[in-house]
Structure formats: structure tokens, C-alpha cells
PDB file of N, CA and C in Angstrom:
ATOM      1  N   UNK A   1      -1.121  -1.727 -16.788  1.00  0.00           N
ATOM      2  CA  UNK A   1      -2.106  -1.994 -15.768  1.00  0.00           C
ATOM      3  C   UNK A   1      -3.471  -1.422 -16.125  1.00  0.00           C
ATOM      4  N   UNK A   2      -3.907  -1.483 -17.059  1.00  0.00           N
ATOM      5  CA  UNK A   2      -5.031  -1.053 -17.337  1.00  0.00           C
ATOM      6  C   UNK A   2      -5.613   0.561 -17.080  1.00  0.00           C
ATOM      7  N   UNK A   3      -6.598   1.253 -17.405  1.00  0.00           N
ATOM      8  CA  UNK A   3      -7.256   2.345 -17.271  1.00  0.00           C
ATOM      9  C   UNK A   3      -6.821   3.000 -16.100  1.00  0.00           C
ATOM     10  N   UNK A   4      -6.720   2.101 -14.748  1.00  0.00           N
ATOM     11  CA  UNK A   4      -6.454   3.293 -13.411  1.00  0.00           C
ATOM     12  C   UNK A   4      -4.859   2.803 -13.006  1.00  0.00           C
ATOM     13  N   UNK A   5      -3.804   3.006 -13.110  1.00  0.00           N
ATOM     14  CA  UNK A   5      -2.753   3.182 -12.922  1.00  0.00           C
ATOM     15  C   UNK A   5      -2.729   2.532 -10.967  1.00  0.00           C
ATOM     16  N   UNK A   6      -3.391   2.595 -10.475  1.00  0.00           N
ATOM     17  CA  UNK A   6      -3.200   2.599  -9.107  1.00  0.00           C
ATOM     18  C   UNK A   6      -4.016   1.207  -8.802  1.00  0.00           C
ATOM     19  N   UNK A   7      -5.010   0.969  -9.001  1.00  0.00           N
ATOM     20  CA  UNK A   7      -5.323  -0.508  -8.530  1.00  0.00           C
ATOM     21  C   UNK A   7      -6.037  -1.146 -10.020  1.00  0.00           C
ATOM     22  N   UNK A   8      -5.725  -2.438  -9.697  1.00  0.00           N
ATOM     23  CA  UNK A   8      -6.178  -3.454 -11.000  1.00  0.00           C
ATOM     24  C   UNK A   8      -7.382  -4.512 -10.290  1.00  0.00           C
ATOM     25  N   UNK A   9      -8.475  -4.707 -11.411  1.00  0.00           N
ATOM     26  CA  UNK A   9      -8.545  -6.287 -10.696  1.00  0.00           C
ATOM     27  C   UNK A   9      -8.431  -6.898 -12.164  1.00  0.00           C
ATOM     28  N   UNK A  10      -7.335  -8.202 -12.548  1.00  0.00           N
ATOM     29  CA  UNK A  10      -6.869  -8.505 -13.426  1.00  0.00           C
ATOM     30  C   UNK A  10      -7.878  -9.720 -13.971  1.00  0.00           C
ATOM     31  N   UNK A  11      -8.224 -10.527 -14.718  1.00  0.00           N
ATOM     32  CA  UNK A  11      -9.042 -10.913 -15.231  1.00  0.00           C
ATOM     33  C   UNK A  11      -9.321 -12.352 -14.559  1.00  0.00           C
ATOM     34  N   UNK A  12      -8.874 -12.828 -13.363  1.00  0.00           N
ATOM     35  CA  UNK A  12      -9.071 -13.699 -12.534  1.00  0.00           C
ATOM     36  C   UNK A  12      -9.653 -12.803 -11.442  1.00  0.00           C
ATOM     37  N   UNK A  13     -10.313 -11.939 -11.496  1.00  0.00           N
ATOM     38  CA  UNK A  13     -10.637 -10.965 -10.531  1.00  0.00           C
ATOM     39  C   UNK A  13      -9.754 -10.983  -9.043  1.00  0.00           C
ATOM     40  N   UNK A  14      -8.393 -10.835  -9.463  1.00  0.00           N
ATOM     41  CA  UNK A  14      -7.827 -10.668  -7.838  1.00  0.00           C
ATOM     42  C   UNK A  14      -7.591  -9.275  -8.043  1.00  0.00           C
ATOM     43  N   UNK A  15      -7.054  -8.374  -6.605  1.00  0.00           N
ATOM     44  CA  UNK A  15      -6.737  -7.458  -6.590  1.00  0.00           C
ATOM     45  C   UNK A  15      -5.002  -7.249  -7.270  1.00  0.00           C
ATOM     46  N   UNK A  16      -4.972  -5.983  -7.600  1.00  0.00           N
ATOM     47  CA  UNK A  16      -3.300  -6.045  -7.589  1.00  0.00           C
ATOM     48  C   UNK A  16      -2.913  -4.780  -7.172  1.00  0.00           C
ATOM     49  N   UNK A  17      -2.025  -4.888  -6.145  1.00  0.00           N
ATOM     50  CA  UNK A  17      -1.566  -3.235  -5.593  1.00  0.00           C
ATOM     51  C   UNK A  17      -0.620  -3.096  -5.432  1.00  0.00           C
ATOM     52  N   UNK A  18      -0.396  -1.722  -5.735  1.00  0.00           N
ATOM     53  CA  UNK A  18       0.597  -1.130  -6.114  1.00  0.00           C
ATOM     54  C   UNK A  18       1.923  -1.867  -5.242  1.00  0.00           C
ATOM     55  N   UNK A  19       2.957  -1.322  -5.691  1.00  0.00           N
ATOM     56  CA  UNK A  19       4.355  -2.158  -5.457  1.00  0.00           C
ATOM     57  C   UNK A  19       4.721  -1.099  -5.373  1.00  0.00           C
ATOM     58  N   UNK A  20       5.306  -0.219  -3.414  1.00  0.00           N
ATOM     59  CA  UNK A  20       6.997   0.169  -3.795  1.00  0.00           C
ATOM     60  C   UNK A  20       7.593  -0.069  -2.926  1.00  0.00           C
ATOM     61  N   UNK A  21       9.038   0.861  -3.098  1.00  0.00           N
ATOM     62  CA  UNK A  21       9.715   0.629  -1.674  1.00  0.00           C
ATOM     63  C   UNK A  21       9.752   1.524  -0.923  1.00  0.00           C
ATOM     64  N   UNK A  22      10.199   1.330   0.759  1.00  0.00           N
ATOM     65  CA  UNK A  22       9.953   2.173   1.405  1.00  0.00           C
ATOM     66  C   UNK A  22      10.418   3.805   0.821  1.00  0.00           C
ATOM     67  N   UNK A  23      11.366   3.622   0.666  1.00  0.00           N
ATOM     68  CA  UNK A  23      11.229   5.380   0.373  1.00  0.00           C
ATOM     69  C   UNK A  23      10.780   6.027  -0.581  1.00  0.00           C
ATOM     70  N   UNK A  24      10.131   5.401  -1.739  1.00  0.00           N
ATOM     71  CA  UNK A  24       9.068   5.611  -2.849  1.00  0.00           C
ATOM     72  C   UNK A  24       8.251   5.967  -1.483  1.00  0.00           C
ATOM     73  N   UNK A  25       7.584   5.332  -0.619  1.00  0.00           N
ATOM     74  CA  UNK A  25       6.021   5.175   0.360  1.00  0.00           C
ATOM     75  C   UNK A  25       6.074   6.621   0.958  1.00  0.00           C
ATOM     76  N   UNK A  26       7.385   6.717   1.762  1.00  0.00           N
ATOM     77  CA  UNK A  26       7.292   7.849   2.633  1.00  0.00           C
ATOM     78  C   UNK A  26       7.252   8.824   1.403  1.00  0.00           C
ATOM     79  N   UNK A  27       7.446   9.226   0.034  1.00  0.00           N
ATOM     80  CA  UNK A  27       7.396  10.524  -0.347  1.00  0.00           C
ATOM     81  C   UNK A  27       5.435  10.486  -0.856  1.00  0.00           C
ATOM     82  N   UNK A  28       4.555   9.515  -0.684  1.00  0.00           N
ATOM     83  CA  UNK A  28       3.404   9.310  -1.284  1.00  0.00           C
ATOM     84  C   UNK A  28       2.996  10.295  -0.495  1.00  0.00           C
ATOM     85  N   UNK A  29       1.862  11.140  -1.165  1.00  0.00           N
ATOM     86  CA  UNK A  29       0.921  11.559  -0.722  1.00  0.00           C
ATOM     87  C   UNK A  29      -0.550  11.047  -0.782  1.00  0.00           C
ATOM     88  N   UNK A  30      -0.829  10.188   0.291  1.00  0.00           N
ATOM     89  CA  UNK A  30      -1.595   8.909   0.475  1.00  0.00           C
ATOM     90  C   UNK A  30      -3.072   8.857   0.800  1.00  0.00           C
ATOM     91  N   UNK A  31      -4.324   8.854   0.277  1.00  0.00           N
ATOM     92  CA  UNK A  31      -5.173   9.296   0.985  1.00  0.00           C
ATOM     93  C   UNK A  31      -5.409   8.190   2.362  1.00  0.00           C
ATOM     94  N   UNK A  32      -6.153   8.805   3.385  1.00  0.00           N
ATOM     95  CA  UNK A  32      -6.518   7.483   4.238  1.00  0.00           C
ATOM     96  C   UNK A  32      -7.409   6.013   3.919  1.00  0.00           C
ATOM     97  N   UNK A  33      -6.594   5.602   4.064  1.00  0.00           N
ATOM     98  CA  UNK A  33      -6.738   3.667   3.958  1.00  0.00           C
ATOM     99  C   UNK A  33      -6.321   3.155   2.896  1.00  0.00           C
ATOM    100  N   UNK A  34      -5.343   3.819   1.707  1.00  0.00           N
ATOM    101  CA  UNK A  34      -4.651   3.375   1.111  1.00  0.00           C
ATOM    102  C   UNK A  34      -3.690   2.526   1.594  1.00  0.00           C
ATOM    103  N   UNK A  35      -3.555   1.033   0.735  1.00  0.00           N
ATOM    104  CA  UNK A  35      -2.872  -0.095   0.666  1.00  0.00           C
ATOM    105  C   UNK A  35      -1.776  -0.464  -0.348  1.00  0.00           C
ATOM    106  N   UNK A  36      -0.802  -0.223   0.938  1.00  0.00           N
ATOM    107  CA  UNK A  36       0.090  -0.541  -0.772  1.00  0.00           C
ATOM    108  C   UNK A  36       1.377  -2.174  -0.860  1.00  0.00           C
ATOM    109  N   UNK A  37       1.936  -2.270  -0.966  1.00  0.00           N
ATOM    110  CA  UNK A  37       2.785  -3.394  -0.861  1.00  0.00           C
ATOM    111  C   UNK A  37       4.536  -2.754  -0.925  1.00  0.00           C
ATOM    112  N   UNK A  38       4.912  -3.291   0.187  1.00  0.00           N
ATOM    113  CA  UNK A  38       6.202  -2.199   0.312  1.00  0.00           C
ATOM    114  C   UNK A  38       6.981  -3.281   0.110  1.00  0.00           C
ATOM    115  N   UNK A  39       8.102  -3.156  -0.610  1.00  0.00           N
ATOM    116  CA  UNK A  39       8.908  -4.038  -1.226  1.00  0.00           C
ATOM    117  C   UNK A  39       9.982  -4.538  -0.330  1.00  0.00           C
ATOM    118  N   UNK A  40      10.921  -3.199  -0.021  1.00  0.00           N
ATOM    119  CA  UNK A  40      11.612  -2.790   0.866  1.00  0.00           C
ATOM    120  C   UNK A  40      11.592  -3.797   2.313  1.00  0.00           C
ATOM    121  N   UNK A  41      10.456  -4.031   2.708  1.00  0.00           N
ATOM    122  CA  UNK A  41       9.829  -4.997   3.881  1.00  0.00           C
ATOM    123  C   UNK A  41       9.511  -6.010   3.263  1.00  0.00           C
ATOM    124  N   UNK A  42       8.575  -6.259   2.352  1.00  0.00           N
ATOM    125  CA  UNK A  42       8.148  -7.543   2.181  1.00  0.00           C
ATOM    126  C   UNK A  42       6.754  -7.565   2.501  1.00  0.00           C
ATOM    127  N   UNK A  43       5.986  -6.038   3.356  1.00  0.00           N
ATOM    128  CA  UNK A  43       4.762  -6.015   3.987  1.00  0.00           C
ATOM    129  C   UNK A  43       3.654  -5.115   3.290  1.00  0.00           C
ATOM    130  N   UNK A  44       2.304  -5.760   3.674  1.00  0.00           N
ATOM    131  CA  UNK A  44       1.576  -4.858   3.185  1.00  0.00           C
ATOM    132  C   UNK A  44       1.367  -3.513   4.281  1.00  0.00           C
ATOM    133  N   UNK A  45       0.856  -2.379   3.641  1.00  0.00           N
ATOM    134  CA  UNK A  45       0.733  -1.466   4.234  1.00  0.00           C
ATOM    135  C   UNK A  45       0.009  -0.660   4.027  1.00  0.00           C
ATOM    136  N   UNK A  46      -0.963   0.312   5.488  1.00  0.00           N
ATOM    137  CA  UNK A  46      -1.692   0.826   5.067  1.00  0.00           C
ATOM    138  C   UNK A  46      -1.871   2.259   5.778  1.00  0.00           C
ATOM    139  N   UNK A  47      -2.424   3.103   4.799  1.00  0.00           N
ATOM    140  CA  UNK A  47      -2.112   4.783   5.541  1.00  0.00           C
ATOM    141  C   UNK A  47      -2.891   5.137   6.520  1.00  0.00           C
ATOM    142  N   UNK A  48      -2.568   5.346   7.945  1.00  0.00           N
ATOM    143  CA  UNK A  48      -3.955   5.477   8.567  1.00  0.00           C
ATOM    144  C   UNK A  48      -3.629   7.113   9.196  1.00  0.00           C
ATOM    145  N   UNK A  49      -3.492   7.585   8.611  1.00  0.00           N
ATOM    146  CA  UNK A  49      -3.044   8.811   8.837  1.00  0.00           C
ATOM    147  C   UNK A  49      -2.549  10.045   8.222  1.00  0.00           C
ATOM    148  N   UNK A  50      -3.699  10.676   7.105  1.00  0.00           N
ATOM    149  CA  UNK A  50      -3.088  11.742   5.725  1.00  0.00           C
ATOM    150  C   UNK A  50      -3.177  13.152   6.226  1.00  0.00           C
ATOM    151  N   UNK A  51      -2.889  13.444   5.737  1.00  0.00           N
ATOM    152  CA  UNK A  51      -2.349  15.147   5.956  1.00  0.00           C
ATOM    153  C   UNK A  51      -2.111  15.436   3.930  1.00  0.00           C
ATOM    154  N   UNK A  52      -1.667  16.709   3.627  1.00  0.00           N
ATOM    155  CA  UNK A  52      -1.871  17.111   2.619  1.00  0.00           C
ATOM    156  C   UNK A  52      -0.127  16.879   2.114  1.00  0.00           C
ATOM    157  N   UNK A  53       0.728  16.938   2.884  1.00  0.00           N
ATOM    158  CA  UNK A  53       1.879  16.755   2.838  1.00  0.00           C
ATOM    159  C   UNK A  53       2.523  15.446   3.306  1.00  0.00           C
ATOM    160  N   UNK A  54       2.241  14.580   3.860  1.00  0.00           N
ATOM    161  CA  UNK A  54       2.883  13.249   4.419  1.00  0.00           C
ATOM    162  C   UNK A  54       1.734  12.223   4.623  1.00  0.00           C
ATOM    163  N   UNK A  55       2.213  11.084   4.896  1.00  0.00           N
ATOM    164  CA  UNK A  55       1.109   9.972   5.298  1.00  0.00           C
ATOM    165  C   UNK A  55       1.940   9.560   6.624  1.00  0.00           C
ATOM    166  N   UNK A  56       0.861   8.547   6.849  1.00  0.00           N
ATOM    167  CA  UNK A  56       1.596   7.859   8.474  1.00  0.00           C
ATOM    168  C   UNK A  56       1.200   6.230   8.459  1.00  0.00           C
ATOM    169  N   UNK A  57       2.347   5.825   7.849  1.00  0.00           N
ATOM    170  CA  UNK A  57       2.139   3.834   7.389  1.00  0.00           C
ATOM    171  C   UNK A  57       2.074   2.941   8.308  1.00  0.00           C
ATOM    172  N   UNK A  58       1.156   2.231   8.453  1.00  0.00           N
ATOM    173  CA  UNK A  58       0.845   0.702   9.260  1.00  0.00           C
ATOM    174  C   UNK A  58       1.327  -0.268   8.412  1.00  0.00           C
ATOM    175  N   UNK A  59       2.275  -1.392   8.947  1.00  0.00           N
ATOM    176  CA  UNK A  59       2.474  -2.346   8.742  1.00  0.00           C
ATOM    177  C   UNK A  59       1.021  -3.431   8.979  1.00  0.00           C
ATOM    178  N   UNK A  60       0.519  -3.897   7.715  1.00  0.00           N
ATOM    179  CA  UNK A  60      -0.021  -4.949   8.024  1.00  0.00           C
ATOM    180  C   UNK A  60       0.361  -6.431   8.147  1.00  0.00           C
ATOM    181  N   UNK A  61       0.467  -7.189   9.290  1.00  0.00           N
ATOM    182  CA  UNK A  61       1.301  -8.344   9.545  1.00  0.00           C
ATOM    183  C   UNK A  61      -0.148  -9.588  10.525  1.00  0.00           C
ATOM    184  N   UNK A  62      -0.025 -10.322  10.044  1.00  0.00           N
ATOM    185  CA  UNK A  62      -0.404 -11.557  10.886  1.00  0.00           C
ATOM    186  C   UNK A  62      -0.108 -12.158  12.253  1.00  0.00           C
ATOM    187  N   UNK A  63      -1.173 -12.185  13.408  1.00  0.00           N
ATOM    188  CA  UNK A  63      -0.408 -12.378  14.398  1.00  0.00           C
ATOM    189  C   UNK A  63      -0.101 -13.615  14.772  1.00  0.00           C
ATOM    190  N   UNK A  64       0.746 -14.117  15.247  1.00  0.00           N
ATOM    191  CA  UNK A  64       1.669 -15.909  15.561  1.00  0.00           C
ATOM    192  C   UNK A  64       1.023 -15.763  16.525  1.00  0.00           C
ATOM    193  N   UNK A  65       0.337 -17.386  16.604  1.00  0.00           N
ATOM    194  CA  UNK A  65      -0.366 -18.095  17.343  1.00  0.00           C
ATOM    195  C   UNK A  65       1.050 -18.495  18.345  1.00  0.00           C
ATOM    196  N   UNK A  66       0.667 -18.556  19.659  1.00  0.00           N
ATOM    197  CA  UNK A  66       1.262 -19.211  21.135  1.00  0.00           C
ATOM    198  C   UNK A  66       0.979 -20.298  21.214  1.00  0.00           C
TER     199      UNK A  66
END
């Protein structure tokens, strides 16, 4: 993955982020608004909540139209 181990933009300039699964996520020590892709779910996710010891993960999901 090139020079920074943690985010890419690959030569079609998309993003690429990181990949794990949930219990890889919960041991991260995450700064706030880190995005990651949780496998485990299928969802993206993002930290909205760091501390020096734990993070606190948001599911990012799309909301269904009524």
C-alpha cells in the first residue's frame, strides 16, 4: 500500500481504507474521525469518540427511503 500504511489514494485517485474486523476495530487505538471498513459487518465506520485507551465506533449506513 504504498508509503503510509493506513490510507492510499491508488492511481485512479480513489480512496482506499483500511479493512478489518470487528475485533481487530475494538482493540484500535483510533484517533477521532477515523474511517475504517469493518469486515465483520460489511460497514463503514467511524470513531467519534477517542480516549488514549479505546475508541467509540459509528456505523456508517444509508438511510431507506419510505
Amino acid at each position: 500500500m504504498g508509503d503510509n500504511p493506513i490510507v492510499e489514494l491508488n492511481t485512479l485517485q480513489a480512496l482506499v481504507l483500511p479493512k478489518v474486523t470487528t475485533a481487530v476495530r475494538n482493540t484500535m487505538v483510533a484517533e477521532l474521525g477515523t474511517i475504517i471498513y469493518d469486515t465483520t459487518q460489511n460497514k463503514l465506520c467511524f470513531c467519534k469518540v477517542a480516549t488514549a485507551t479505546a475508541a467509540s465506533w459509528e456505523k456508517i449506513t444509508s438511510a431507506q427511503e419510505s
